[in-house]
Protein backbone atom coordinates (compact mmCIF):
# COMPACT_ATOMS: atom_id res chain seq x y z
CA UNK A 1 7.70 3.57 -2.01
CA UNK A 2 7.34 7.22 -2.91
CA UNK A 3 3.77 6.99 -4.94
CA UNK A 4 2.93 5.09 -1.50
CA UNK A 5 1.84 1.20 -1.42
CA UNK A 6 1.50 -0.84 -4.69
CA UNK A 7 -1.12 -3.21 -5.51
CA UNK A 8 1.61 -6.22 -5.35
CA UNK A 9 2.45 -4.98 -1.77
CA UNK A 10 -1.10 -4.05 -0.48
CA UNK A 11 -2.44 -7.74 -2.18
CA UNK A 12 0.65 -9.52 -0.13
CA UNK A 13 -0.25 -7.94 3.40
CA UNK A 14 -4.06 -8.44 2.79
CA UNK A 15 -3.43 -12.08 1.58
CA UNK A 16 -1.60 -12.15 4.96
CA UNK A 17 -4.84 -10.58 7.17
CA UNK A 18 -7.14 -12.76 5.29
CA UNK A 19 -5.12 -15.58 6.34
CA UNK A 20 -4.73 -14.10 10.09
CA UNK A 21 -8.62 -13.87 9.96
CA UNK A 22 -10.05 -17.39 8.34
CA UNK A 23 -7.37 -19.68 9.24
CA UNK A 24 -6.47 -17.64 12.59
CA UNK A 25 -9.96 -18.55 14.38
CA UNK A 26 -9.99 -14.49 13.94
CA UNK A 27 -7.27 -13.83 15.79
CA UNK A 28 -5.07 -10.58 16.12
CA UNK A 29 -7.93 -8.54 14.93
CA UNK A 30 -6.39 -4.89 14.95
CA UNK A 31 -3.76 -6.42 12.47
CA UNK A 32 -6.28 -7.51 10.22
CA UNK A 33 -7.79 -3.84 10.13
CA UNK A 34 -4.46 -2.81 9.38
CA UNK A 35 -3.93 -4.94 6.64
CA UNK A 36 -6.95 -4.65 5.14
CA UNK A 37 -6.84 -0.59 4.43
CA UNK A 38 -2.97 -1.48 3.39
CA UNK A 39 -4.37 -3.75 0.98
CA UNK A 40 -7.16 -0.82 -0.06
CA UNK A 41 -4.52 1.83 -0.28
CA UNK A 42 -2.61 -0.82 -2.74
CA UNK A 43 -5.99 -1.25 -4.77
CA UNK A 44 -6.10 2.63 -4.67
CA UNK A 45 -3.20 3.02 -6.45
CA UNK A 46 -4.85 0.80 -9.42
CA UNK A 47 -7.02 2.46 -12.09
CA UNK A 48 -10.02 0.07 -9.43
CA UNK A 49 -9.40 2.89 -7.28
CA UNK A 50 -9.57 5.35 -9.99
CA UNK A 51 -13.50 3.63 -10.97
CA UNK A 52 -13.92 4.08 -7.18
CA UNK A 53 -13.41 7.32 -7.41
CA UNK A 54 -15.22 8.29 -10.40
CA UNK A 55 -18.23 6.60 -9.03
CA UNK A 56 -18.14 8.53 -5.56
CA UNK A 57 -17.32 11.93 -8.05
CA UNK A 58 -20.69 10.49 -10.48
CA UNK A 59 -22.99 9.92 -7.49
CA UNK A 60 -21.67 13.55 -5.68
CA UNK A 61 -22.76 15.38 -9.09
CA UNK A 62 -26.02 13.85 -8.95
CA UNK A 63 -26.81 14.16 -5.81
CA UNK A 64 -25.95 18.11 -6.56
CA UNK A 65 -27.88 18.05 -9.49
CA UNK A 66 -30.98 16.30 -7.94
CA UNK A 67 -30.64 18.82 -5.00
CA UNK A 68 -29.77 21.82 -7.55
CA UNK A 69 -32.74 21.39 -9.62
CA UNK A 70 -35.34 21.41 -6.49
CA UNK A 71 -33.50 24.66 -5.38
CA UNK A 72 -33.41 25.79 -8.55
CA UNK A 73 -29.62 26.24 -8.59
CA UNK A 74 -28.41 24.23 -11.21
CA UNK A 75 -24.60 24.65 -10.45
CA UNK A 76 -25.00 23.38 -6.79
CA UNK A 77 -22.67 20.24 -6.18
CA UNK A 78 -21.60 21.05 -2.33
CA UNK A 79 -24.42 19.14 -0.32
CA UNK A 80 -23.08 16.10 -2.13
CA UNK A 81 -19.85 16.73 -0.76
CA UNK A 82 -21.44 17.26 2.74
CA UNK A 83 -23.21 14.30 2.40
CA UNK A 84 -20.00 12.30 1.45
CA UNK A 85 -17.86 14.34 3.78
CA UNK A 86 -20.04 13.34 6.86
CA UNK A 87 -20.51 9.99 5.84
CA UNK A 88 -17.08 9.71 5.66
CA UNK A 89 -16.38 10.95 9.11
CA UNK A 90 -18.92 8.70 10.92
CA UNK A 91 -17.42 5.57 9.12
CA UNK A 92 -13.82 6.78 10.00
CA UNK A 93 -15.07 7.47 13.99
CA UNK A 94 -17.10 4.13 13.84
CA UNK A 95 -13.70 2.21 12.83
CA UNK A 96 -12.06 3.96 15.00
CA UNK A 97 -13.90 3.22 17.92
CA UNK A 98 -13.64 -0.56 17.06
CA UNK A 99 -10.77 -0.39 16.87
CA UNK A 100 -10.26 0.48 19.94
CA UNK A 101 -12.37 -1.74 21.65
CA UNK A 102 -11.77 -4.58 19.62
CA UNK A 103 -15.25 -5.34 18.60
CA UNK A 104 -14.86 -6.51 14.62
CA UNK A 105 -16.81 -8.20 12.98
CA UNK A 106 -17.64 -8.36 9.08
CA UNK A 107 -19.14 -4.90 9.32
CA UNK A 108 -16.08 -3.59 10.41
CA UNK A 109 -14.03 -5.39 7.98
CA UNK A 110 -16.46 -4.00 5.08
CA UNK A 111 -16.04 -0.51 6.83
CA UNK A 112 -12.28 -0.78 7.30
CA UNK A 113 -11.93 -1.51 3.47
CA UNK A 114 -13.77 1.21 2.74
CA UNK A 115 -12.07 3.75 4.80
CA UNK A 116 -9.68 4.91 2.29
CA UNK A 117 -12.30 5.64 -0.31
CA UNK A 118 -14.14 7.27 1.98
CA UNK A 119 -11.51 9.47 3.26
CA UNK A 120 -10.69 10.65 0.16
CA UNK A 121 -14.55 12.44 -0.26
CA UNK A 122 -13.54 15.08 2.39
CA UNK A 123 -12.08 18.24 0.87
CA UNK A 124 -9.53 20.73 1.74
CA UNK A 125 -6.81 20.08 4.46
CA UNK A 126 -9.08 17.88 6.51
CA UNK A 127 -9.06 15.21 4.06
CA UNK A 128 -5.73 15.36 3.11
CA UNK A 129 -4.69 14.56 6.03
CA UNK A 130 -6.66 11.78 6.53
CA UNK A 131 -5.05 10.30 3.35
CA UNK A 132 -1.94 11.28 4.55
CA UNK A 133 -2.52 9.36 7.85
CA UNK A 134 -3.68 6.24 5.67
CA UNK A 135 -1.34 6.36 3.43
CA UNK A 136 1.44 6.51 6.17
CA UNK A 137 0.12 3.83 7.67
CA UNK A 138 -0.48 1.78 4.88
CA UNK A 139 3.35 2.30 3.65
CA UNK A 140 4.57 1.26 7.07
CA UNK A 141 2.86 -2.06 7.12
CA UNK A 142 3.88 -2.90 3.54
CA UNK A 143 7.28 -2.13 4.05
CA UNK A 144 8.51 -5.27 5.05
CA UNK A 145 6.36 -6.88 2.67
CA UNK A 146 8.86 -4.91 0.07
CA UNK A 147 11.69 -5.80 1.30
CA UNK A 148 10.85 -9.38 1.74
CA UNK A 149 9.61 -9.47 -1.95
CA UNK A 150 11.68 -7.14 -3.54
CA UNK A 151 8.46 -5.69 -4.43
């Protein structure tokens, strides 16, 4: 548990919210949410999440470069990082706020996956602790998933 949730552990507890979801009648929805950015963090932790990273790093440098060349200012990369940045932030409050009220739906589900991707955009201490907070989470959940398992 110290390089945070495995794919074996993440794939168990979002086996388990799929599960809660279908064959639930969508029941305990804040649990699914849960278990579906445990089961992202696991995927994370796969060279899947390393593509998903490169991507968001590929589309950031283009997005610089596209905005770099019509400022002429060929080394500019940092409104892609805004762009991902606040992106990231809106889908993290818009979660949130389902969260909270319990309003989930597919959207949300899509979103919730997504979260931990998304997080990981934002630079300096603001984003890592928005992993961190993830990634807590995420190892939390799992955790009895490990034990069970012997994961």
């Amino acid at each position: 548990m110290e390089e945070g949730v495995t794919i074996s552990a993440g794939l168990v507890v979002g086996i388990a919210a799929a599960c809660i979801w279908i064959f639930g009648n969508q029941a305990l929805p804040r649990c699914v949410m849960i278990g579906l950015v445990t089961f992202s963090v696991g995927v994370g932790s796969t060279a899947i999440g390393g593509w998903a990273h490169d991507g968001v790093t590929w589309v950031n440098d283009q997005v610089g470069s596209l905005l770099g060349d019509l400022l002429d200012r060929p080394a500019l990369t940092t409104p892609g990082t805004v762009l991902w940045s606040l992106a990231a932030i809106v889908l993290a409050f818009w979660v949130g706020f389902a969260f909270k009220k319990r309003e989930i739906g597919l959207k949300v589900l899509a979103g919730t996956l997504l979260l931990p991707y998304a997080i990981a955009t934002v630079p300096g201490k603001v984003g890592e602790l928005g992993q961190g907070a993830l990634e807590t989470v995420a190892a939390v959940v799992a955790w009895p998933a490990v034990q069970l398992l012997g994961l």
